[in-house]
Protein backbone atom coordinates (compact mmCIF):
# COMPACT_ATOMS: atom_id res chain seq x y z
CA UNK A 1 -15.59 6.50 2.64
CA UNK A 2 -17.34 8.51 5.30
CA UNK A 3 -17.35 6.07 8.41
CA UNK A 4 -16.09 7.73 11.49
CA UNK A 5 -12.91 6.10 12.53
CA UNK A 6 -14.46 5.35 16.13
CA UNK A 7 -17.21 3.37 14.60
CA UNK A 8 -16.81 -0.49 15.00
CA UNK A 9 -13.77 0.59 17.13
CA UNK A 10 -14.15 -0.14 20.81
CA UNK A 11 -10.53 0.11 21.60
CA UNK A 12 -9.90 3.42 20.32
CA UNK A 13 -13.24 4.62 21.93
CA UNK A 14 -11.73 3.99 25.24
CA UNK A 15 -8.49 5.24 24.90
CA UNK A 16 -10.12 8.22 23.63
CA UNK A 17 -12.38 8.66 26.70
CA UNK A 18 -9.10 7.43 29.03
CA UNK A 19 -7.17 10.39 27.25
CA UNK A 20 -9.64 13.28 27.58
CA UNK A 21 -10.38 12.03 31.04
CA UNK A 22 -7.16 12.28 32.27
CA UNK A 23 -7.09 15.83 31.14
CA UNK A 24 -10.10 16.35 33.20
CA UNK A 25 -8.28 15.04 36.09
CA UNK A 26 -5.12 16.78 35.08
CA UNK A 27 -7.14 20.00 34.80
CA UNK A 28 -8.85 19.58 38.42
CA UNK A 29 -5.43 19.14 40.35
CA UNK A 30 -3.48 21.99 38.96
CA UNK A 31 -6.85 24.26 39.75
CA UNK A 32 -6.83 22.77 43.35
CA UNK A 33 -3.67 23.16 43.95
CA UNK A 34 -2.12 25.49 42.11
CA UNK A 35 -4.41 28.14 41.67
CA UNK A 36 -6.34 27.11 45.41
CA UNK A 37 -10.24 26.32 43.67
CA UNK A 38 -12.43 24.60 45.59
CA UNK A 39 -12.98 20.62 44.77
CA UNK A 40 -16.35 21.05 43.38
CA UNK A 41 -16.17 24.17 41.24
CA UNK A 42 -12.74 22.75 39.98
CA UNK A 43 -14.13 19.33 38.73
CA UNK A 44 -17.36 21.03 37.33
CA UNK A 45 -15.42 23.36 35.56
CA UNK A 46 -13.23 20.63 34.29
CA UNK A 47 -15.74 18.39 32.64
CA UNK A 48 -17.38 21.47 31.40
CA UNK A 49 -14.17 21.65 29.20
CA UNK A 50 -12.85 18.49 28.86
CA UNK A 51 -15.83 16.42 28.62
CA UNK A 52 -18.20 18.52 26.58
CA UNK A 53 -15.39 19.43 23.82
CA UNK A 54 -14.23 15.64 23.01
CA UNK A 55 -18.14 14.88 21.78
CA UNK A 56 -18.30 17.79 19.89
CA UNK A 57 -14.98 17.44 18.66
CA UNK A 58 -15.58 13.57 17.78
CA UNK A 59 -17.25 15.69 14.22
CA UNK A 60 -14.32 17.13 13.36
CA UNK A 61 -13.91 13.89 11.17
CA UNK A 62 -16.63 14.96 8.79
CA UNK A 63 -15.58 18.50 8.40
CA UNK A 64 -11.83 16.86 7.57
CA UNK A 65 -13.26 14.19 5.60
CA UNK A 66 -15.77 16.79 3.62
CA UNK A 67 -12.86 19.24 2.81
CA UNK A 68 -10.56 16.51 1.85
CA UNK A 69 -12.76 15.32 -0.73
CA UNK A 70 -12.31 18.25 -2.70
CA UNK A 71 -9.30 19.83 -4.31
CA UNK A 72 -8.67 23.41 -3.17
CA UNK A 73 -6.31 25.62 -2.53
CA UNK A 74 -4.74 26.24 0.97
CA UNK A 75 -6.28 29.38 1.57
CA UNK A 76 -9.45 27.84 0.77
CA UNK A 77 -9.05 25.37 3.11
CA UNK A 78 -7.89 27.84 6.28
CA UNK A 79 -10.95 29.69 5.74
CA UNK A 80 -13.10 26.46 5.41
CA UNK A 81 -11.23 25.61 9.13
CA UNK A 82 -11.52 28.64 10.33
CA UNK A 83 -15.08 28.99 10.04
CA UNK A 84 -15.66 25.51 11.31
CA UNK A 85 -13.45 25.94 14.42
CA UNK A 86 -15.52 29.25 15.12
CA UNK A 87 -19.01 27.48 14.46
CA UNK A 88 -17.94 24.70 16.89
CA UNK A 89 -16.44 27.04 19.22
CA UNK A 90 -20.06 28.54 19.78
CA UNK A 91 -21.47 25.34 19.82
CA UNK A 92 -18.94 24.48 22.81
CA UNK A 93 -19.39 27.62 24.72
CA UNK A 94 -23.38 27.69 24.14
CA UNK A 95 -23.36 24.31 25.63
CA UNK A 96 -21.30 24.85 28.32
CA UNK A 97 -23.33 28.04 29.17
CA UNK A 98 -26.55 26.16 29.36
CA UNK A 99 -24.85 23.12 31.88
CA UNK A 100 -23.45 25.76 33.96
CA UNK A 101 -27.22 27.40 34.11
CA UNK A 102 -28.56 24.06 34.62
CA UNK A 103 -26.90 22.56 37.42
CA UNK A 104 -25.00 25.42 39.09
CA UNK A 105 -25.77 29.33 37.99
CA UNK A 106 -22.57 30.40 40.83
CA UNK A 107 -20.27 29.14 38.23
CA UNK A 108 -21.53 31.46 35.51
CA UNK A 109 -19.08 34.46 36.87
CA UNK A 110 -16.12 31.79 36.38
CA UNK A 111 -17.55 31.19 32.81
CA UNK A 112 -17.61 34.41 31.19
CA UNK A 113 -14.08 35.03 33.35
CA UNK A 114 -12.34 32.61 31.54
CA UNK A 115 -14.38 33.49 28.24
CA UNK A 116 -11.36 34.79 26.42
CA UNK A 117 -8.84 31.88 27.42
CA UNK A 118 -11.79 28.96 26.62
CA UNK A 119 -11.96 30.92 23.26
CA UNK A 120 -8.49 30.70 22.25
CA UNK A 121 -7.93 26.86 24.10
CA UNK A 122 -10.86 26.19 21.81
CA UNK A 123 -9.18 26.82 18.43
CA UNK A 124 -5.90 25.30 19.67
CA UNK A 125 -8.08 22.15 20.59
CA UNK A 126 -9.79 22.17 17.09
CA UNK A 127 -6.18 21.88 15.31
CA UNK A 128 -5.21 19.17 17.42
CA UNK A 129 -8.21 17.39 16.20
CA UNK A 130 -7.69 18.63 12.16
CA UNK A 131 -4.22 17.43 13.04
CA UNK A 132 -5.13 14.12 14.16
CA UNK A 133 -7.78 13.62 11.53
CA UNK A 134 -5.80 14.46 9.11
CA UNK A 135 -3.26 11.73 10.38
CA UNK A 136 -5.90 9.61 10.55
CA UNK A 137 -7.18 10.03 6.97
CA UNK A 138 -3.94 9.61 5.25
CA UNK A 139 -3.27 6.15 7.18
CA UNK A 140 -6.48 4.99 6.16
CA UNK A 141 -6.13 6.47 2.52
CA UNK A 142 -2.58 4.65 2.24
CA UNK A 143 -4.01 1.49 3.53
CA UNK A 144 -7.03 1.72 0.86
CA UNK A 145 -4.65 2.27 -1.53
CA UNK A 146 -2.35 -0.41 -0.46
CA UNK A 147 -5.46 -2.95 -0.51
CA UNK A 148 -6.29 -1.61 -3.80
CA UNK A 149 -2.99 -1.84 -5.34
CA UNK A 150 -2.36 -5.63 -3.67
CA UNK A 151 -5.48 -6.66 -5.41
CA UNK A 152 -4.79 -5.32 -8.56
CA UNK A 153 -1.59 -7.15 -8.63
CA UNK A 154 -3.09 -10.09 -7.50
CA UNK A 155 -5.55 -9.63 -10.23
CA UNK A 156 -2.80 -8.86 -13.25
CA UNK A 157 -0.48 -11.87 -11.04
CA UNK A 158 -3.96 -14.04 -11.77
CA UNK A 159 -4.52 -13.17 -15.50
CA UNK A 160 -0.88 -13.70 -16.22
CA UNK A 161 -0.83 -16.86 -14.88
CA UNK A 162 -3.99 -17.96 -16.19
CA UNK A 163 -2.60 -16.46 -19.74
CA UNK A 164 0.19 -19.00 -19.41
CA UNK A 165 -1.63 -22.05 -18.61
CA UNK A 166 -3.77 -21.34 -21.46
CA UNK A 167 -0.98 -21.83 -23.56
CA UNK A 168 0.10 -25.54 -22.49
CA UNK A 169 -3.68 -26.87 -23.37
CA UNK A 170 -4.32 -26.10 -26.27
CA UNK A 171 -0.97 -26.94 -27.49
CA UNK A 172 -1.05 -30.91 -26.27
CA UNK A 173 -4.90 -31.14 -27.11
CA UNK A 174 -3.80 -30.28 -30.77
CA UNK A 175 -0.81 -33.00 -30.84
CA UNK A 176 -3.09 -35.72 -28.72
CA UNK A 177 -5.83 -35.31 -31.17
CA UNK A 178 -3.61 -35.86 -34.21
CA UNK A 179 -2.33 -38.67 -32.47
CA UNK A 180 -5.94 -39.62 -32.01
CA UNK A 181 -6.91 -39.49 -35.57
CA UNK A 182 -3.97 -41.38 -37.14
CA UNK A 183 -5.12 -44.46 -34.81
CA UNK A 184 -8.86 -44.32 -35.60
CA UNK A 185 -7.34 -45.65 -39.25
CA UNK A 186 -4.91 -47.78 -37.89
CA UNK A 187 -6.18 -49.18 -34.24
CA UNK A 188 -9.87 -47.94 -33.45
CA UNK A 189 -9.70 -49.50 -30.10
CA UNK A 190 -6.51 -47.56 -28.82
CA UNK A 191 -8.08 -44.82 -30.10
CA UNK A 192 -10.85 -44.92 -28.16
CA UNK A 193 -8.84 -45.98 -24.98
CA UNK A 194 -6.75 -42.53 -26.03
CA UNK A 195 -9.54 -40.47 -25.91
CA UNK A 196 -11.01 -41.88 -22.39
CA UNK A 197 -7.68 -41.13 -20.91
CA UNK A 198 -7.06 -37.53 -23.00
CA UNK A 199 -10.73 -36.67 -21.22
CA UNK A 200 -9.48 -37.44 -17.99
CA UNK A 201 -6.37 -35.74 -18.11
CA UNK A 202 -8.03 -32.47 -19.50
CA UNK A 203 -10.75 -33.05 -16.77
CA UNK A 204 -7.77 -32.86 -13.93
CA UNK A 205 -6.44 -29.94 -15.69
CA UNK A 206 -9.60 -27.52 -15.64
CA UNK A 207 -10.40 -29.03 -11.81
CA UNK A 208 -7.66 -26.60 -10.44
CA UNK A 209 -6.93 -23.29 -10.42
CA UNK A 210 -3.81 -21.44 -12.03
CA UNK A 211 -2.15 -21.05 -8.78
CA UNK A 212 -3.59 -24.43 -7.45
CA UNK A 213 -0.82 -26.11 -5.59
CA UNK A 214 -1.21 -30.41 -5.45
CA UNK A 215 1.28 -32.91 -4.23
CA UNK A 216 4.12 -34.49 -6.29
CA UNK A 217 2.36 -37.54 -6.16
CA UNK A 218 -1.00 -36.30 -7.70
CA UNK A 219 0.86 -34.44 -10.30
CA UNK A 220 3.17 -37.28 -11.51
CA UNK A 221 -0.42 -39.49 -11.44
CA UNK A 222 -1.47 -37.46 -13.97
CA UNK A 223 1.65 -37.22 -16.16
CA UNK A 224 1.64 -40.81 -16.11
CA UNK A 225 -2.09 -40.81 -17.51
CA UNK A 226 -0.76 -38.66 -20.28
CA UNK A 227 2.52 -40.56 -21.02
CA UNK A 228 0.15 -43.31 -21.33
CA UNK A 229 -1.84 -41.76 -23.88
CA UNK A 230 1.21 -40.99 -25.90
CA UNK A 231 2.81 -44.52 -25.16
CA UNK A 232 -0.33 -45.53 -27.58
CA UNK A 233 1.11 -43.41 -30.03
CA UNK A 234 4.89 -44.50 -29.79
CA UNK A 235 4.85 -47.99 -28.13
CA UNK A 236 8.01 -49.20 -27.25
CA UNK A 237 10.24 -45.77 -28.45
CA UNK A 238 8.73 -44.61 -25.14
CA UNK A 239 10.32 -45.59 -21.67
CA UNK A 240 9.43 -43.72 -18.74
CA UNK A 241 11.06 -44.21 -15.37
CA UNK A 242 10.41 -42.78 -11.92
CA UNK A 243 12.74 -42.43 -9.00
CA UNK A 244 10.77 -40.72 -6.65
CA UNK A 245 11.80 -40.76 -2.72
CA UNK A 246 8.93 -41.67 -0.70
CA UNK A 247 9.87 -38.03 1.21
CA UNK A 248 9.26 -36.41 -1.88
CA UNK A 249 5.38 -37.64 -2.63
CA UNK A 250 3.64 -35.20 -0.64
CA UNK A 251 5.17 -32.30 -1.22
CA UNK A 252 3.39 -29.47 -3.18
CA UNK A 253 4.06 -27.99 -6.19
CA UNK A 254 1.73 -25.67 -8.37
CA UNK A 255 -0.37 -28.31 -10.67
CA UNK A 256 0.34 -28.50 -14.31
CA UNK A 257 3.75 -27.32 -13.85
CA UNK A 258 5.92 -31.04 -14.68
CA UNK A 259 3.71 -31.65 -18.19
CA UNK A 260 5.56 -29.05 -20.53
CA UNK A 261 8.46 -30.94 -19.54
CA UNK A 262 7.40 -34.24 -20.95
CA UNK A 263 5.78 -32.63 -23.84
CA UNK A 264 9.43 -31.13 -24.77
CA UNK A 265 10.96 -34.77 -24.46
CA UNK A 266 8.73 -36.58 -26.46
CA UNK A 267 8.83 -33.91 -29.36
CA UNK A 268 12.85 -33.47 -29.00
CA UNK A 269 13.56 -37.08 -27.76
CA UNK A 270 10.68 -39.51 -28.10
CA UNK A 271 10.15 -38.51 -31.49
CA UNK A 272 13.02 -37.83 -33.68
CA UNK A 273 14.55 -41.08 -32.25
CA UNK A 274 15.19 -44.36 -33.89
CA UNK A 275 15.32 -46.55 -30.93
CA UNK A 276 14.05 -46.53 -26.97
CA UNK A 277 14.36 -43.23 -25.52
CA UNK A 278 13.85 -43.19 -21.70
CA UNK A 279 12.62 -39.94 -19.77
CA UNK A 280 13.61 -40.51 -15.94
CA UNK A 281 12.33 -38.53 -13.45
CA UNK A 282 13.91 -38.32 -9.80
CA UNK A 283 13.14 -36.50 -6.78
CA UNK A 284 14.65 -35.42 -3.26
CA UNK A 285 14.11 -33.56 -1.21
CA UNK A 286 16.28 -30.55 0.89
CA UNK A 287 16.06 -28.99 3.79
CA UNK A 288 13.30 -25.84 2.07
CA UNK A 289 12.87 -27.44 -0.97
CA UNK A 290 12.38 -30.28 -3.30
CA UNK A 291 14.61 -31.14 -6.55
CA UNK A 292 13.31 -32.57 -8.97
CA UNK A 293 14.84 -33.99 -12.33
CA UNK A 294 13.82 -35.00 -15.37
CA UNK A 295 15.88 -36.18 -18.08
CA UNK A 296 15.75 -37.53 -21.57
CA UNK A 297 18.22 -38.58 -24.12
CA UNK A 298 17.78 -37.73 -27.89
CA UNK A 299 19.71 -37.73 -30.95
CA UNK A 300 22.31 -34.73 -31.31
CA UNK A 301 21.77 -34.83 -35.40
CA UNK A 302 18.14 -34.67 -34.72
CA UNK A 303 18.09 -31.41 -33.23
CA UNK A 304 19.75 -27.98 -34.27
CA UNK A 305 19.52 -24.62 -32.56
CA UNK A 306 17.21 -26.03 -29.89
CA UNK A 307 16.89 -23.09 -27.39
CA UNK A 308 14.06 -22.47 -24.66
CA UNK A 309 10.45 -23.11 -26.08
CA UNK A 310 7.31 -21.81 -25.08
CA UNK A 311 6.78 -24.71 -22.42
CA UNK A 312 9.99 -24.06 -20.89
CA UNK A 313 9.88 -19.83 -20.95
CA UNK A 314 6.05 -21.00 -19.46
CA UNK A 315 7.17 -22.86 -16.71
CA UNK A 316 10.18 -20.23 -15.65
CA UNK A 317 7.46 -17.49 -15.73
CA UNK A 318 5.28 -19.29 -13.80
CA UNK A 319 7.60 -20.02 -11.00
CA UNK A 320 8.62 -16.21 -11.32
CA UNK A 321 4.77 -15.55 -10.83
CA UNK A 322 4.44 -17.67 -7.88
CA UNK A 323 7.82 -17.92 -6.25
CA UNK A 324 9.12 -14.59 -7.02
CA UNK A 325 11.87 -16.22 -8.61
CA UNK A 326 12.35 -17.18 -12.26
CA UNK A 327 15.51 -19.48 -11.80
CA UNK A 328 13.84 -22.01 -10.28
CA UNK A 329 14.44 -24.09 -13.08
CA UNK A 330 17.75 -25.83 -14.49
CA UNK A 331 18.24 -26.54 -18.15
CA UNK A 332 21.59 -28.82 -18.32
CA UNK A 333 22.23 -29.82 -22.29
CA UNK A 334 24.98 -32.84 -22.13
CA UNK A 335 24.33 -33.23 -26.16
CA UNK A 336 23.44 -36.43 -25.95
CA UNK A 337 20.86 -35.89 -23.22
CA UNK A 338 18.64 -33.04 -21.99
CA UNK A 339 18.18 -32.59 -17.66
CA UNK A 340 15.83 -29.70 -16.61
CA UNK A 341 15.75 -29.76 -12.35
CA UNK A 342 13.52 -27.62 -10.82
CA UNK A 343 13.70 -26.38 -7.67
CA UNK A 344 10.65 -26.14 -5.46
CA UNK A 345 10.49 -24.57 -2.12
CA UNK A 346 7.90 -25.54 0.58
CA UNK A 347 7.14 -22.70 2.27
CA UNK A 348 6.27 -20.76 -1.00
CA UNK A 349 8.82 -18.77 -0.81
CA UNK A 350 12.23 -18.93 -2.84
């Protein structure tokens, strides 16, 4: 990227012009008074240096930005400078030369007095500039790179969420549409009332984003939708109960995030059991955060070896993805019940 760093930059424009004409300034008293000039010759002379040079100079950027570009050695690039410094040096002087003629041809004597020291002050001036333009370039190519890298995270951060969510859909579509066909045999009309709801639940599911954050109360009206299509399925085995603290309904949690849960408690608890098996959820809130706990019982001879599925490893990866933190969740086994809490913060940040 070639844009001069001055461009679009008013601010550092005027500093810029501030700086160089405080030089000016700077210049004209210590001629005055130091070396006894006269006003006029020392303020001509001065702006003849000190105004001329910073215009010219303003370039340097494109020589810097041009040799930059390409990899070389350092001698290649001292030569490169060296030749620009003396091309721009001319440039300077030749200009100079012609204001002087222009406006005041006494001054000329000064001029070619000085030639020598203008000469050297002139390469001094030009590494101050390669300096600075080099300090220049490097912030800005860090700060590119910085961008770059952010949004490349943010990308990966997007596709690993997205690769995550992708694995809870399909996953309850398959078990809701088994359900689905076992009642078009048995009870057409639930069946039919099944697959209204199932299309409104998957409709609420593709209307947000992987990183879409919704309120407590939105989410838990959409678990309820699909607790109702599985209540169809399981009638009376299935009792779900909600606690929720009025504080609690509007605060926001990432969407999609509570349904893995219920899945897991209908497969381990709804489903192996013999009897009613309620799934309570509760909520409060903290001072950061919200808690929030859901809990099932099952049967302990139903279930050996049960360890950490794929909806729970999804949910603690997705609250590592967004949070930063994977142990956001709780998983408390009392053997005759199962309690995950999670732990939700409210200023997104664990």
């Amino acid at each position: 990227m070639l844009r001069h760093p001055f461009i679009n930059n008013r601010m550092l424009i005027l500093y810029y012009g501030l700086f160089w004409l405080t030089l000016a300034a700077s210049n004209s008293l210590i001629q005055i008074f130091w070396y006894d000039e006269e006003l006029e010759k020392a303020i001509f002379t001065s702006l003849v240096v000190f105004i001329i040079y910073p215009v010219i100079g303003a370039s340097i950027w494109y020589i810097v930005k041009f040799e930059g570009a390409k990899e070389t050695d350092w001698m290649w690039t001292m030569l490169y400078h060296v030749v620009g410094a003396t091309i721009l040096n001319a440039i300077w002087l030749y200009i100079g030369y012609i204001v002087v003629k222009i406006f005041d041809e006494s001054f000329l004597h000064n001029l070619n007095e000085t030639l020598p020291t203008r000469i050297l002050f002139g390469y001094i001036l030009y590494t101050v500039y390669v300096v600075f333009f080099y300090a220049v370039n490097y912030y800005q190519t860090l700060k590119e790179k910085i961008k770059k890298e952010a949004e490349l995270k943010s990308l990966i951060r997007e596709a690993e969420l997205s690769a995550l969510k992708s694995q809870i859909n399909p996953h309850f579509l398959f078990n809701s549409l088994n359900s689905i066909s076992s009642l078009t045999v048995s009870n057409p009309s639930k069946a039919q009332e099944m697959v209204i709801n199932l299309s409104t639940f998957m409709r609420y599911s593709l209307q947000h984003g992987q990183e879409d954050m919704v309120s407590l109360n939105q989410e838990l009206d959409n678990i309820k939708l699909y607790l109702g299509i599985e209540k169809i399925r399981f009638g009376k085995k299935l009792n779900p109960i909600f606690e929720i603290e009025e504080t609690c309904e509007n605060a926001q949690i990432p969407n999609m995030i509570l349904q893995p849960l219920y899945e897991n408690a209908i497969k381990y608890g709804v489903y192996e059991a013999t009897g009613e098996v309620s799934i309570v959820t509760r909520c409060q809130t903290g001072s950061k955060h919200v808690l929030i706990t859901i809990e099932n019982g099952y049967e302990p001879d139903s279930i050996k070896n049960r360890g950490e599925g794929i909806g729970l490893r999804n949910i603690r990866q997705r609250l590592d993805l967004i949070y930063g933190n994977p142990d956001l969740i709780r998983i408390i086994d009392k053997k005759t019940s199962f309690k995950v809490e999670l732990i939700i913060p409210q200023n997104k940040q664990a």
